[in-house]
C-alpha atoms as a PDB file:
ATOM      1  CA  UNK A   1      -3.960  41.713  19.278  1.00  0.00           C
ATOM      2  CA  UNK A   2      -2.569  41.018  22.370  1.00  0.00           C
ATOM      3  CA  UNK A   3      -0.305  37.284  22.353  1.00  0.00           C
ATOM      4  CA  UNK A   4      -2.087  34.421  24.711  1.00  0.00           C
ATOM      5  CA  UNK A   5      -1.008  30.835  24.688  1.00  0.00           C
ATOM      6  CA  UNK A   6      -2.380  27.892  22.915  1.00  0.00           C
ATOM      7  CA  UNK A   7      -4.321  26.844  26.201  1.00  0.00           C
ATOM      8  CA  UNK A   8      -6.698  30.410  26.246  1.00  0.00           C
ATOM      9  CA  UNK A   9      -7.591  29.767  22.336  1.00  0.00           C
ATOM     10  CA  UNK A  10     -11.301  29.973  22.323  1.00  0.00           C
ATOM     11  CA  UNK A  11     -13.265  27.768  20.587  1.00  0.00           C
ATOM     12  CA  UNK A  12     -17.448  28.602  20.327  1.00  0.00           C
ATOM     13  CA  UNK A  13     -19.503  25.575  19.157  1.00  0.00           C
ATOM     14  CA  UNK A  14     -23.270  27.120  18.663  1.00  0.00           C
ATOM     15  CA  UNK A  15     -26.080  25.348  17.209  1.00  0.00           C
ATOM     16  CA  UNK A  16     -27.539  28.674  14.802  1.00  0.00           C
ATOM     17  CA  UNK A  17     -27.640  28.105  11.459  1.00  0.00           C
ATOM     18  CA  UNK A  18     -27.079  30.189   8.815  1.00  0.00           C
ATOM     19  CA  UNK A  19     -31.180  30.653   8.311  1.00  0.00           C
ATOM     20  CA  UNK A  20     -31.118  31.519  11.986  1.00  0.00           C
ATOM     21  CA  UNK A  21     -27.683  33.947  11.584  1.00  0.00           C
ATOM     22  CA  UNK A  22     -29.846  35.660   8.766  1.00  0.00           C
ATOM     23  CA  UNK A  23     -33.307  36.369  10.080  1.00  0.00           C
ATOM     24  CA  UNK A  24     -33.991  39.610   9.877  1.00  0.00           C
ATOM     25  CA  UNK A  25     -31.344  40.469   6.865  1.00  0.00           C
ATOM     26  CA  UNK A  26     -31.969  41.214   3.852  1.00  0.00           C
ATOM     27  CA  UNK A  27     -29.040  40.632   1.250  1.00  0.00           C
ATOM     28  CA  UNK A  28     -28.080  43.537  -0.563  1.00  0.00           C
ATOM     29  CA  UNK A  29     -26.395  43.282  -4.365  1.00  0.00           C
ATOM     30  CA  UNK A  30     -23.897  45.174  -6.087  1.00  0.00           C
ATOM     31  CA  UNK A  31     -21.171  44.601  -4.289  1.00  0.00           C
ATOM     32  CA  UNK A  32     -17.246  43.116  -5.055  1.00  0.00           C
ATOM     33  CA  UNK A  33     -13.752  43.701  -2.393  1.00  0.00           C
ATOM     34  CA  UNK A  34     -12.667  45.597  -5.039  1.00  0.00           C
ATOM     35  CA  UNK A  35     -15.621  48.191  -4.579  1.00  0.00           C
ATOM     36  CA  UNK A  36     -15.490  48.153  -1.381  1.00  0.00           C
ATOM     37  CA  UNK A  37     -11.733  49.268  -1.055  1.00  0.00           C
ATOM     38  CA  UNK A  38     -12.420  51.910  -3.473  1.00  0.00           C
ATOM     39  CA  UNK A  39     -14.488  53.451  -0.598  1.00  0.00           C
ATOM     40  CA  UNK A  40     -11.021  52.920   2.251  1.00  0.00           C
ATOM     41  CA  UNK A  41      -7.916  55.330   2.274  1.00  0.00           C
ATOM     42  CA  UNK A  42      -5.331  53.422   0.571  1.00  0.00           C
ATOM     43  CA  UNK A  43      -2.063  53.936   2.696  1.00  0.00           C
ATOM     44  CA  UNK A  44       0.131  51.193   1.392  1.00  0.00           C
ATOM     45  CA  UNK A  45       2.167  51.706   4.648  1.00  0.00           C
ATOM     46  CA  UNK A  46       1.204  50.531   8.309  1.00  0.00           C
ATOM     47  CA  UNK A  47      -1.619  52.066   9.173  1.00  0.00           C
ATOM     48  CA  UNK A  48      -5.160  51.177   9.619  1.00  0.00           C
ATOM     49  CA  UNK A  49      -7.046  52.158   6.463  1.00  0.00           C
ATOM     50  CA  UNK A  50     -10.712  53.289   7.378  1.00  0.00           C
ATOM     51  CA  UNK A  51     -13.452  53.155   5.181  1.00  0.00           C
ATOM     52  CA  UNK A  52     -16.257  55.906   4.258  1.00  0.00           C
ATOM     53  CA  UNK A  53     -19.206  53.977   3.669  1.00  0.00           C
ATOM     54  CA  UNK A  54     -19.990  50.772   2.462  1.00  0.00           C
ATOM     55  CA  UNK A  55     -20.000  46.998   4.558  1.00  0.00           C
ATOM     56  CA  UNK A  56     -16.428  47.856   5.708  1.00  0.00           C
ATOM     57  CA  UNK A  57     -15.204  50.206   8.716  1.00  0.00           C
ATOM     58  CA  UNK A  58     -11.974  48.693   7.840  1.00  0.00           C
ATOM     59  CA  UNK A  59      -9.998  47.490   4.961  1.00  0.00           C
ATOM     60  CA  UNK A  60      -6.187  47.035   5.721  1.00  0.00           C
ATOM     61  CA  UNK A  61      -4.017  45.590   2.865  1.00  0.00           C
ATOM     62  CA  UNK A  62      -0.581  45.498   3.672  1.00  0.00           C
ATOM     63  CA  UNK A  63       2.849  45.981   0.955  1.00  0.00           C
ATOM     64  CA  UNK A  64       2.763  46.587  -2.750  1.00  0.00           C
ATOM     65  CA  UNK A  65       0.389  45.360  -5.027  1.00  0.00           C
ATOM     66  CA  UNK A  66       1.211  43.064  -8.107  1.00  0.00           C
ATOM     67  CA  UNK A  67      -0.928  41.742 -10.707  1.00  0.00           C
ATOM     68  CA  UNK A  68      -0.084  37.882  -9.788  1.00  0.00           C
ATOM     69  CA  UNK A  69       1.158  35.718  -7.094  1.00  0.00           C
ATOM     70  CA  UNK A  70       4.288  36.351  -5.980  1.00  0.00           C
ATOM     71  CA  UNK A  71       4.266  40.007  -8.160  1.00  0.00           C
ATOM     72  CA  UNK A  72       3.608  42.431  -4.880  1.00  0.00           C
ATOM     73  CA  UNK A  73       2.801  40.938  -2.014  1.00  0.00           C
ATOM     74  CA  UNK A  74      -1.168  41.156  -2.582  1.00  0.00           C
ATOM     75  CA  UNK A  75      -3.384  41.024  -5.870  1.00  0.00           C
ATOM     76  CA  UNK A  76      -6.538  40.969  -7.227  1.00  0.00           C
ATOM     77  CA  UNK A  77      -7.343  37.301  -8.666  1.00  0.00           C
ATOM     78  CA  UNK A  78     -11.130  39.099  -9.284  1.00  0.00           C
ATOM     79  CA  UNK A  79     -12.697  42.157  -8.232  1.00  0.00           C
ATOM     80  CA  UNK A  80     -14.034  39.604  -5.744  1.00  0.00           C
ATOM     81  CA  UNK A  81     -11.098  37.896  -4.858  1.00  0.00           C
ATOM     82  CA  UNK A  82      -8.069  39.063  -3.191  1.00  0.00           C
ATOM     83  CA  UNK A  83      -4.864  37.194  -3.098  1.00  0.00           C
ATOM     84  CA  UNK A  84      -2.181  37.395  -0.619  1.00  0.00           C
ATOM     85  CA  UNK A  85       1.418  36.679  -1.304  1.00  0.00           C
ATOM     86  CA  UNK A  86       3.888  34.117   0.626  1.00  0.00           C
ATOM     87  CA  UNK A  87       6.329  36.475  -1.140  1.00  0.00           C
ATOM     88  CA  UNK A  88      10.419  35.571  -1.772  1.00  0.00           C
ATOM     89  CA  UNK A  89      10.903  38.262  -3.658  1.00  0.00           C
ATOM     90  CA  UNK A  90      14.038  39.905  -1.615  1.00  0.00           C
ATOM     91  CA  UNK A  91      12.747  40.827   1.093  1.00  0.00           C
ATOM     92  CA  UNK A  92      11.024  39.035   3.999  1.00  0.00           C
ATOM     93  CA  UNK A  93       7.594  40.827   3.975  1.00  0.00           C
ATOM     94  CA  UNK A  94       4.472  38.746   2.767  1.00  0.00           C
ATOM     95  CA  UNK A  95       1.042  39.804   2.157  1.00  0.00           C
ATOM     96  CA  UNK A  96      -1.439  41.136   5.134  1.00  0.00           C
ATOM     97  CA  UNK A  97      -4.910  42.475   5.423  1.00  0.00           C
ATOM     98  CA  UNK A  98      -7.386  43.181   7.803  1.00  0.00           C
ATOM     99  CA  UNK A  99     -11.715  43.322   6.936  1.00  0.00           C
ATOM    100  CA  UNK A 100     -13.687  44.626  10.110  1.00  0.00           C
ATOM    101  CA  UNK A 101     -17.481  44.504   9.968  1.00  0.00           C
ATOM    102  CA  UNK A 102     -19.501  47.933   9.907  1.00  0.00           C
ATOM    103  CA  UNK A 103     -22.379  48.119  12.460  1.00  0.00           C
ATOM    104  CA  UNK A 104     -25.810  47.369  10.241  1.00  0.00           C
ATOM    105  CA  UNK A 105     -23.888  45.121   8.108  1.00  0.00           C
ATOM    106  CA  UNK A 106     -23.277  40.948   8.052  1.00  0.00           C
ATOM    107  CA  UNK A 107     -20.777  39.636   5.503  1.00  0.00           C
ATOM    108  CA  UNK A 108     -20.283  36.483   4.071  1.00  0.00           C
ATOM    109  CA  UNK A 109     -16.635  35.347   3.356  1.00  0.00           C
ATOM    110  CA  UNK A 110     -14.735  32.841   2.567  1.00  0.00           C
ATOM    111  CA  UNK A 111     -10.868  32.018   3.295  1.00  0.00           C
ATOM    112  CA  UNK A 112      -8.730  29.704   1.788  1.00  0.00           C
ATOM    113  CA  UNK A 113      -5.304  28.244   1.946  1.00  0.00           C
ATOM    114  CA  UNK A 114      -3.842  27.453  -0.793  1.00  0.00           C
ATOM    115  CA  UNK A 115      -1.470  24.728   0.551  1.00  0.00           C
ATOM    116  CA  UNK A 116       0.096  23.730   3.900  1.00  0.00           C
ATOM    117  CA  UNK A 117       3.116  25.767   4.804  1.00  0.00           C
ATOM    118  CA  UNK A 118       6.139  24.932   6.958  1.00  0.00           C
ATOM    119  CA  UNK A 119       5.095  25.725  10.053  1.00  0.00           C
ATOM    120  CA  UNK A 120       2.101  23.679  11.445  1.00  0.00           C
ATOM    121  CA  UNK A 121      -0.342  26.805  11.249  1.00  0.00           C
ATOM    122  CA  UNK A 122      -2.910  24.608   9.045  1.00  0.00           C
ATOM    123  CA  UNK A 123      -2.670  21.139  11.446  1.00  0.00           C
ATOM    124  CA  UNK A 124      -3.586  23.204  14.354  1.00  0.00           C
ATOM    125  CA  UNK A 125      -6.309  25.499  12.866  1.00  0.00           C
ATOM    126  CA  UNK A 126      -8.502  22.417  11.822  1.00  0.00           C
ATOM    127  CA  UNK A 127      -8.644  21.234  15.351  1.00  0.00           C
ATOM    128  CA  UNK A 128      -9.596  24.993  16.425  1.00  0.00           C
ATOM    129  CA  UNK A 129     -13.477  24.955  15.527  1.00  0.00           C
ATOM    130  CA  UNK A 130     -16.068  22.936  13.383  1.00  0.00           C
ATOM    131  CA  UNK A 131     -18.617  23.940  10.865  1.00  0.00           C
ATOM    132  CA  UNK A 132     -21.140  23.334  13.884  1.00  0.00           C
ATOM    133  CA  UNK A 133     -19.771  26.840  15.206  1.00  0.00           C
ATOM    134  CA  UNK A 134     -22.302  29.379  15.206  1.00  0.00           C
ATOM    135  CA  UNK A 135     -21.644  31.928  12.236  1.00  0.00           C
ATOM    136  CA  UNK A 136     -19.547  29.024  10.376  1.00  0.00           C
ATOM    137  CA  UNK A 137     -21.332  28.229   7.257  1.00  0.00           C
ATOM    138  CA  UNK A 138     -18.815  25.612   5.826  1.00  0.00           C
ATOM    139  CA  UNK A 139     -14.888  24.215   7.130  1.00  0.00           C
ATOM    140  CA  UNK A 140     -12.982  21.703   5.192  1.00  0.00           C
ATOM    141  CA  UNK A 141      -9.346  21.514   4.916  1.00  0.00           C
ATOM    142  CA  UNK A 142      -8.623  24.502   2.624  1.00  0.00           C
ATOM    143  CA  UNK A 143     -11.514  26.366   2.984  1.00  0.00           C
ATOM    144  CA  UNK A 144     -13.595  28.087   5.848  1.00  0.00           C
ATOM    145  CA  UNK A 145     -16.925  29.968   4.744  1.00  0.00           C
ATOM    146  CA  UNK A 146     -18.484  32.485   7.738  1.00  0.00           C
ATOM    147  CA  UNK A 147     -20.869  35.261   8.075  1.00  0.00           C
ATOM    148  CA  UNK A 148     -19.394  37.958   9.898  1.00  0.00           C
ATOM    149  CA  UNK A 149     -21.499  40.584  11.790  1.00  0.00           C
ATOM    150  CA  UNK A 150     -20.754  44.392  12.541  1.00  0.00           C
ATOM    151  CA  UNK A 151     -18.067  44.928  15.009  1.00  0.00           C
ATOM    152  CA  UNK A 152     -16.521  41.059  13.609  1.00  0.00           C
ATOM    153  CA  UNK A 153     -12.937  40.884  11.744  1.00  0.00           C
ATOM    154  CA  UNK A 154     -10.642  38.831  10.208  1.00  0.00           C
ATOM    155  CA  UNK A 155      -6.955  39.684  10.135  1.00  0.00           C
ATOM    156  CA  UNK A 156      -3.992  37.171   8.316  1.00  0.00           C
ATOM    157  CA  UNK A 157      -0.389  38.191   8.364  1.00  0.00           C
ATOM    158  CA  UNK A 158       1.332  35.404   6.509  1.00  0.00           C
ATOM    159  CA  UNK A 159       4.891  35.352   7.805  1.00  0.00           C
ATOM    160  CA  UNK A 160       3.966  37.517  10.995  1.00  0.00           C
ATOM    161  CA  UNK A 161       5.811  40.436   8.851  1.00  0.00           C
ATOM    162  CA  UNK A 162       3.250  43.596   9.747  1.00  0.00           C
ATOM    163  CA  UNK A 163       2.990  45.093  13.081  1.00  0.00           C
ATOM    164  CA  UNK A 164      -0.690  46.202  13.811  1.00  0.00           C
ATOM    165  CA  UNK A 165      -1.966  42.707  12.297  1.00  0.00           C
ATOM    166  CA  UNK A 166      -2.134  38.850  13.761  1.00  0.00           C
ATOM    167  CA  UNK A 167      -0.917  36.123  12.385  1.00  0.00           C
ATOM    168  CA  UNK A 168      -4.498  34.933  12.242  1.00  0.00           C
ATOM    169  CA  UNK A 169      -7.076  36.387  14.119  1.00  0.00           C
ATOM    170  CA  UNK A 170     -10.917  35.724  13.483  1.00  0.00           C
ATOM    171  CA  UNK A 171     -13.922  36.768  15.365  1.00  0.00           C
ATOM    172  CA  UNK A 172     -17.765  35.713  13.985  1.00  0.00           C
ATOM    173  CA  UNK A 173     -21.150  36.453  15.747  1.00  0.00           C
ATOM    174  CA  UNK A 174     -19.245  38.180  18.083  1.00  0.00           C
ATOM    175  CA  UNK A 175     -17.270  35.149  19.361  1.00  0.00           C
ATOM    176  CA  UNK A 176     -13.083  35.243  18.900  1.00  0.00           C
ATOM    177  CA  UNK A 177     -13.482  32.086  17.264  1.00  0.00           C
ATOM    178  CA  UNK A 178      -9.108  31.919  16.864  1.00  0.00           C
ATOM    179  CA  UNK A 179      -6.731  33.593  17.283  1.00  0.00           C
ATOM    180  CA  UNK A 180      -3.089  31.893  16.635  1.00  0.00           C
ATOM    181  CA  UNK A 181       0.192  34.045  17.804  1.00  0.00           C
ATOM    182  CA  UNK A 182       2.778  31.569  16.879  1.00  0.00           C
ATOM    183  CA  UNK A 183       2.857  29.603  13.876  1.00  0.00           C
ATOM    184  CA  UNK A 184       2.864  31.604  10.136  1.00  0.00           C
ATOM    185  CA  UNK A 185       0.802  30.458   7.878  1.00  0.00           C
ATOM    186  CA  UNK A 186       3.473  30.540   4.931  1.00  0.00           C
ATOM    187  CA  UNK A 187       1.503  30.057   2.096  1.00  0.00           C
ATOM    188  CA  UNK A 188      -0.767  32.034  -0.095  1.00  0.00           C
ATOM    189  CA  UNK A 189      -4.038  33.194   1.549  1.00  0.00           C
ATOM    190  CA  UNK A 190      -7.153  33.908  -1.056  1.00  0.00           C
ATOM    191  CA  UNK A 191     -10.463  35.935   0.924  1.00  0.00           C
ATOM    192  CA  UNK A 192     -13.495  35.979  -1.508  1.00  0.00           C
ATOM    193  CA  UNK A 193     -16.643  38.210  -0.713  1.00  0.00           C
ATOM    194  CA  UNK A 194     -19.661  36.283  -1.185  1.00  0.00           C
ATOM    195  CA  UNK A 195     -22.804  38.048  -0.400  1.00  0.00           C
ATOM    196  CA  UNK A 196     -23.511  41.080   1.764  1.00  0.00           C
ATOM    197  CA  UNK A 197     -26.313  41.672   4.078  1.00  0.00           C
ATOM    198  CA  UNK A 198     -28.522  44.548   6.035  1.00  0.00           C
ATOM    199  CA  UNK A 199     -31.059  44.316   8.210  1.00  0.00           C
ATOM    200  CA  UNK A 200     -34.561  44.339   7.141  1.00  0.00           C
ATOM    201  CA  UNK A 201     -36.138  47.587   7.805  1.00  0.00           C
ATOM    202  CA  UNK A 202     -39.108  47.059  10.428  1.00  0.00           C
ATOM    203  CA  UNK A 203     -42.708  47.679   8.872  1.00  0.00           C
ATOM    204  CA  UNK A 204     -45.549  49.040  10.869  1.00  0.00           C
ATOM    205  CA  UNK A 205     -49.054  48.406  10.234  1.00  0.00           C
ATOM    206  CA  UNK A 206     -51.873  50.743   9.198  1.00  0.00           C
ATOM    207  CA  UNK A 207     -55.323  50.726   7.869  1.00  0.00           C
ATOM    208  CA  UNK A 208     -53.651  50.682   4.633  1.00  0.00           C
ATOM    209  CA  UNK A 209     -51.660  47.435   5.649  1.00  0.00           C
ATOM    210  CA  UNK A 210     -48.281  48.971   6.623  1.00  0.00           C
ATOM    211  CA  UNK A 211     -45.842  51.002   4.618  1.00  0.00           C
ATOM    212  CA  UNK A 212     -41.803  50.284   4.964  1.00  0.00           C
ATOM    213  CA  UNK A 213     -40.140  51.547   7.963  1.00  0.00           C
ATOM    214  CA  UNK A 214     -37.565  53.809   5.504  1.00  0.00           C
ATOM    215  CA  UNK A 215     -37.590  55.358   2.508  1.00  0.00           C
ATOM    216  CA  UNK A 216     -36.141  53.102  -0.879  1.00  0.00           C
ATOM    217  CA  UNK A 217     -32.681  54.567  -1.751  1.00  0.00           C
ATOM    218  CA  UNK A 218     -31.839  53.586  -5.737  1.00  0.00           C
ATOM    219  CA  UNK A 219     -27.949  52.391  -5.757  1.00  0.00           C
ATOM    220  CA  UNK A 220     -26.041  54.660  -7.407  1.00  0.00           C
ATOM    221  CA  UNK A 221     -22.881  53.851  -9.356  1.00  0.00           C
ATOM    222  CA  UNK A 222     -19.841  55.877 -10.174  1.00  0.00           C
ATOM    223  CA  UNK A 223     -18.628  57.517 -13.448  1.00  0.00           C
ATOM    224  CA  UNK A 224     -16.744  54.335 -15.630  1.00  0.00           C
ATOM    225  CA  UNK A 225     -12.988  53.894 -15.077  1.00  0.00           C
ATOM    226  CA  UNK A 226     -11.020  54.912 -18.531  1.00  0.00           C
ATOM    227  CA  UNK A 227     -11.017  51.427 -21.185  1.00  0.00           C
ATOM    228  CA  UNK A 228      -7.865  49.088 -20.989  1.00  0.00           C
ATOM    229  CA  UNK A 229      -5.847  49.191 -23.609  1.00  0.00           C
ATOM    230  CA  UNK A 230      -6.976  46.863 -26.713  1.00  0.00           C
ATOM    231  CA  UNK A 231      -5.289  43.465 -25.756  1.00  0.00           C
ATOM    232  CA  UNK A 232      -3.912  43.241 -29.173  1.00  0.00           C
ATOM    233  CA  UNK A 233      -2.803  46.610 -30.262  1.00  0.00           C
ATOM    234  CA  UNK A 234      -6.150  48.421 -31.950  1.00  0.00           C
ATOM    235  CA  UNK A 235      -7.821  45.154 -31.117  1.00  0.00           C
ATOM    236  CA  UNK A 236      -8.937  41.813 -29.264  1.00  0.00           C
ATOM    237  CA  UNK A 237     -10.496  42.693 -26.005  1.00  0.00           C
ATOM    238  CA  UNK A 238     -10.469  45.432 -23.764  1.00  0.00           C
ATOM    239  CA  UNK A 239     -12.106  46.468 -20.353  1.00  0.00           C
ATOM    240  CA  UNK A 240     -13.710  49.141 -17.841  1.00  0.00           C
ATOM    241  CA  UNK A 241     -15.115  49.127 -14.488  1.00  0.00           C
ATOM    242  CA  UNK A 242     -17.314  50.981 -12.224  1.00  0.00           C
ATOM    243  CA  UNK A 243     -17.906  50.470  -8.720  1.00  0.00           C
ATOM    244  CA  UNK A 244     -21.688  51.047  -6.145  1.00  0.00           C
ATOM    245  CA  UNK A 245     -21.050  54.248  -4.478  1.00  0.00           C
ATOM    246  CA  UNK A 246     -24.601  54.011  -2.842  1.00  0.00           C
ATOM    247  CA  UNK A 247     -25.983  50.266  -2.397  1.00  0.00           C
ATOM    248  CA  UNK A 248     -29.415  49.745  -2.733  1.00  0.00           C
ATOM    249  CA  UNK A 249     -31.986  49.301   0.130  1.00  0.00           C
ATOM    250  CA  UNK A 250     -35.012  49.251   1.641  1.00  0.00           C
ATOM    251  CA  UNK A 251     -36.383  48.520  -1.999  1.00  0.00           C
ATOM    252  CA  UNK A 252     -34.982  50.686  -4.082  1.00  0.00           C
ATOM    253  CA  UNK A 253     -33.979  49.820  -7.633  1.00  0.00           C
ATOM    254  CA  UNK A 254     -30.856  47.301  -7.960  1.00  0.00           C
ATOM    255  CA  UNK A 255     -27.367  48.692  -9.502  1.00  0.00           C
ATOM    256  CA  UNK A 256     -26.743  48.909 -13.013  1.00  0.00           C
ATOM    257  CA  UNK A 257     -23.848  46.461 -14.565  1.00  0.00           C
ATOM    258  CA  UNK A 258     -20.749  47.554 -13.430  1.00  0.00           C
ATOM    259  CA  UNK A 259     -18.060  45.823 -16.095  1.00  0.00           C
ATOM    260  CA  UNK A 260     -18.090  46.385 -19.933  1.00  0.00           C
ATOM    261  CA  UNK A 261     -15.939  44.272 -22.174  1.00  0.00           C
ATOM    262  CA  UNK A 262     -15.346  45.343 -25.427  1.00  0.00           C
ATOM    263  CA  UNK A 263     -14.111  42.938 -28.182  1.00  0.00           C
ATOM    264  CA  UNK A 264     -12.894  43.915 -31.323  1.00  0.00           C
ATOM    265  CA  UNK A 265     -12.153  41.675 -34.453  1.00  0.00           C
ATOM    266  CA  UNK A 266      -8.746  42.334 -35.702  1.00  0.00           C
ATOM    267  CA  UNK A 267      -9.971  41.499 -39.674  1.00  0.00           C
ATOM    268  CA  UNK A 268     -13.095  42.734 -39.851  1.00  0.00           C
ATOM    269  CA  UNK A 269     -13.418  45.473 -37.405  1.00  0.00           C
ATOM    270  CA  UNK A 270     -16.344  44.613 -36.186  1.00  0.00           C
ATOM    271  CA  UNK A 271     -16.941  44.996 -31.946  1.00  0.00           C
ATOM    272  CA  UNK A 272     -19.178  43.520 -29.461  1.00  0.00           C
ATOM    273  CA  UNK A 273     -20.044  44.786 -25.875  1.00  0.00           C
ATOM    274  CA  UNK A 274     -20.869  42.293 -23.409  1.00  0.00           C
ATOM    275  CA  UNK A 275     -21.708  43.418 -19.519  1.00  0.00           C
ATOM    276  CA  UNK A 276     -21.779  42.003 -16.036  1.00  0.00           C
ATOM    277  CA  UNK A 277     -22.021  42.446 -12.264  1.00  0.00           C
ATOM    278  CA  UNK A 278     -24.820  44.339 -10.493  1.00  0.00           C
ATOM    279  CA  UNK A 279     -27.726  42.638  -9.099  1.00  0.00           C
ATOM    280  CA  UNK A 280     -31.519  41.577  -9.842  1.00  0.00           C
ATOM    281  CA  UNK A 281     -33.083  41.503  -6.550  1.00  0.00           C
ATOM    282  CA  UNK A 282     -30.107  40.682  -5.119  1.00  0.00           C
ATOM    283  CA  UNK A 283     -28.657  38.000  -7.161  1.00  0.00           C
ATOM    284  CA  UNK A 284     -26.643  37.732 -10.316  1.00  0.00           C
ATOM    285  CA  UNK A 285     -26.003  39.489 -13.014  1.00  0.00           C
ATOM    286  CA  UNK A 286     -28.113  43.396 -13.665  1.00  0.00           C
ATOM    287  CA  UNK A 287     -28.128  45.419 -17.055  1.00  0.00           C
ATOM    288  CA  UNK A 288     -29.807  48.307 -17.603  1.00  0.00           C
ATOM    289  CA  UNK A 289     -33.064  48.375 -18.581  1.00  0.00           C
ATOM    290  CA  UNK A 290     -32.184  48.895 -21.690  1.00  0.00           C
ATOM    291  CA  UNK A 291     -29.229  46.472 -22.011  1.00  0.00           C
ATOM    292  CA  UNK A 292     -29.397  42.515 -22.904  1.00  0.00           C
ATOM    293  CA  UNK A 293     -26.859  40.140 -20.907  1.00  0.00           C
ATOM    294  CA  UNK A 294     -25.072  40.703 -24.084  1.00  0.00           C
ATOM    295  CA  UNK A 295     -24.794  43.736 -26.678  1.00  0.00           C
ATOM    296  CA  UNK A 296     -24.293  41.795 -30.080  1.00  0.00           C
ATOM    297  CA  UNK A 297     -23.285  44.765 -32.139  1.00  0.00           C
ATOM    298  CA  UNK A 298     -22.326  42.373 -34.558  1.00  0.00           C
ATOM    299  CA  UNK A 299     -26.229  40.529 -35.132  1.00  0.00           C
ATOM    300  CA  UNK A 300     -27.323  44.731 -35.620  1.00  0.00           C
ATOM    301  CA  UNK A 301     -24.934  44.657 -38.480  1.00  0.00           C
ATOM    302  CA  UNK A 302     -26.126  41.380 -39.912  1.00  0.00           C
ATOM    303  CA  UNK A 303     -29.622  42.474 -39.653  1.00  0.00           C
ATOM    304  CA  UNK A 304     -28.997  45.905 -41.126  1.00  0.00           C
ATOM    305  CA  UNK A 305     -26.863  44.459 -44.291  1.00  0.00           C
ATOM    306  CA  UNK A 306     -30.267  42.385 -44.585  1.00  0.00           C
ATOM    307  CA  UNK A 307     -32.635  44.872 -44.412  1.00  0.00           C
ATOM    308  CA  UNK A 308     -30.215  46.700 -47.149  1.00  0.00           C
ATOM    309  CA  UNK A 309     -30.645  44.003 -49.827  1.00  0.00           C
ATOM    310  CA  UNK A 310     -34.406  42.902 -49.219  1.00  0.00           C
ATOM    311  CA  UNK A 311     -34.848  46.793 -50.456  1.00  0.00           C
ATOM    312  CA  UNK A 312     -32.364  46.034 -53.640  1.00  0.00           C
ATOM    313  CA  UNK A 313     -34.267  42.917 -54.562  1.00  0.00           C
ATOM    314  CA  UNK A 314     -37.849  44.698 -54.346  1.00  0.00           C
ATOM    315  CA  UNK A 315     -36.359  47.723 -56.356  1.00  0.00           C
ATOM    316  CA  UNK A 316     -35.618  45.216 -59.513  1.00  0.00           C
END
């Protein structure tokens, strides 16, 4: 982004709400970051890293990942959570990323600072635009909630180490809302997905009362990841993943859960499934139809050694 002086940051003060920002959108379920960047070329170097399909056209993450803060200069804290490091590990290069909206799509994110840094980055961004904003759901002074439409971005370079990136750049509804050339925000930088949106397919009206301006299309999920290893040798707890390949819309059917975890008790052997993510009409947790919240392997056992001695006791 091209560098302009304190005086030309623009600030937008709207009076939309987010019912307003929404009208016409339908939200759509299914969906973490972490699916999401499965569908964007994964460079690790510095160029822009495009995505195929999904909410995305763009999905930059800049330097090596880690597993924790300050391990890499990015991680995952959640499949919907990504972290950025203020990293010393070194070297001078932080974390970096850059989300740009797809046309069709609205996003709702949130950013969040985890403290104040050196440099006066945080006193000058609260004076930069209110929660009255239009496309600002929620500002306080750690944490900024927006809805983003196609076209929108948000870009954070924390120590300004990443060519191709801003220090902070954010545009919502179409508005640059700020954009900040010369103060690093030196501190850790957390961006959480929170719901995504498409518009609501227009319906026409018939004799019949109207039929849906597209066809349903059923979310489809990819094949699961390979399981973690047991967290205590051949037992304790271990994990797999899928991700939405095709989200649901126009009223299709909702995705299937898209995390197992396995636990396994290390005395008696005996395991339990339980499953999450996906979405019931576009909130919460899905299973498959023929899945529970939770698999209790371990109440079929109890029921089944029952069932065993009830036929004993009727055979004496």
């Amino acid at each position: 982004m091209a560098n302009v002086p304190d005086s030309l940051f623009q600030t937008h003060v709207g009076f939309g709400s987010e019912t307003s920002v929404l009208e016409g959108w339908t939200q759509v379920s299914g969906w973490t970051l972490k699916s999401i960047q499965a569908l964007c070329t994964d460079s690790g170097s510095s160029t822009t890293e495009t995505c195929s399909s999904g909410p995305f056209s763009e999905f930059t993450i800049r330097g090596t990942e880690g597993d924790a803060m300050d391990d890499g200069r990015w991680w995952w804290v959640n499949d919907n959570q990504l972290g950025l490091s203020n990293y010393d590990g070194g070297d001078s290069k932080s974390g970096a990323m850059k989300i740009k909206v797809r046309d069709g799509y609205q996003v709702k994110l949130e950013f969040k600072f985890e403290t104040r840094g050196e440099y006066g980055f945080q006193d000058r961004f609260q004076d930069q635009f209110s929660d009255t904003s239009y496309g600002v759901v929620s500002k306080d002074s750690d944490s900024t909630i927006v809805i983003l439409k196609g076209g929108d971005y948000l870009e954070v370079d924390i120590d300004s180490d990443w060519s191709g990136i801003a220090r902070f750049d954010i545009k919502v509804q179409g508005t640059d809302l700020y954009t900040n050339t010369d103060k690093s925000i030196d501190d850790e930088v957390y961006i959480s997905l929170i719901d995504v949106y498409e518009e609501t397919p227009d319906t026409g009206g018939s004799d019949t009362g109207g039929s849906s301006g597209s066809d349903p299309v059923n979310c489809v999920v990819s094949a699961w990841s390979e399981w973690s290893a047991w967290s205590d040798d051949e037992c304790g707890t271990r994990t797999r993943n899928r991700t939405v390949t095709t989200p649901a819309s126009g009223g299709g059917s909702v995705c299937a859960h898209l995390a197992e975890e396995e636990t396994k008790d290390c005395d008696t052997g005996v395991t339990n499934i339980t499953t999450s993510g996906g979405g019931t009409g576009g909130e919460g947790d899905n299973n498959d139809a023929d899945d529970d919240t939770k698999t209790p392997f371990l109440l079929y056992g109890l029921g089944g050694l029952a069932f065993v001695a009830l036929l004993i006791t009727l055979k004496k």
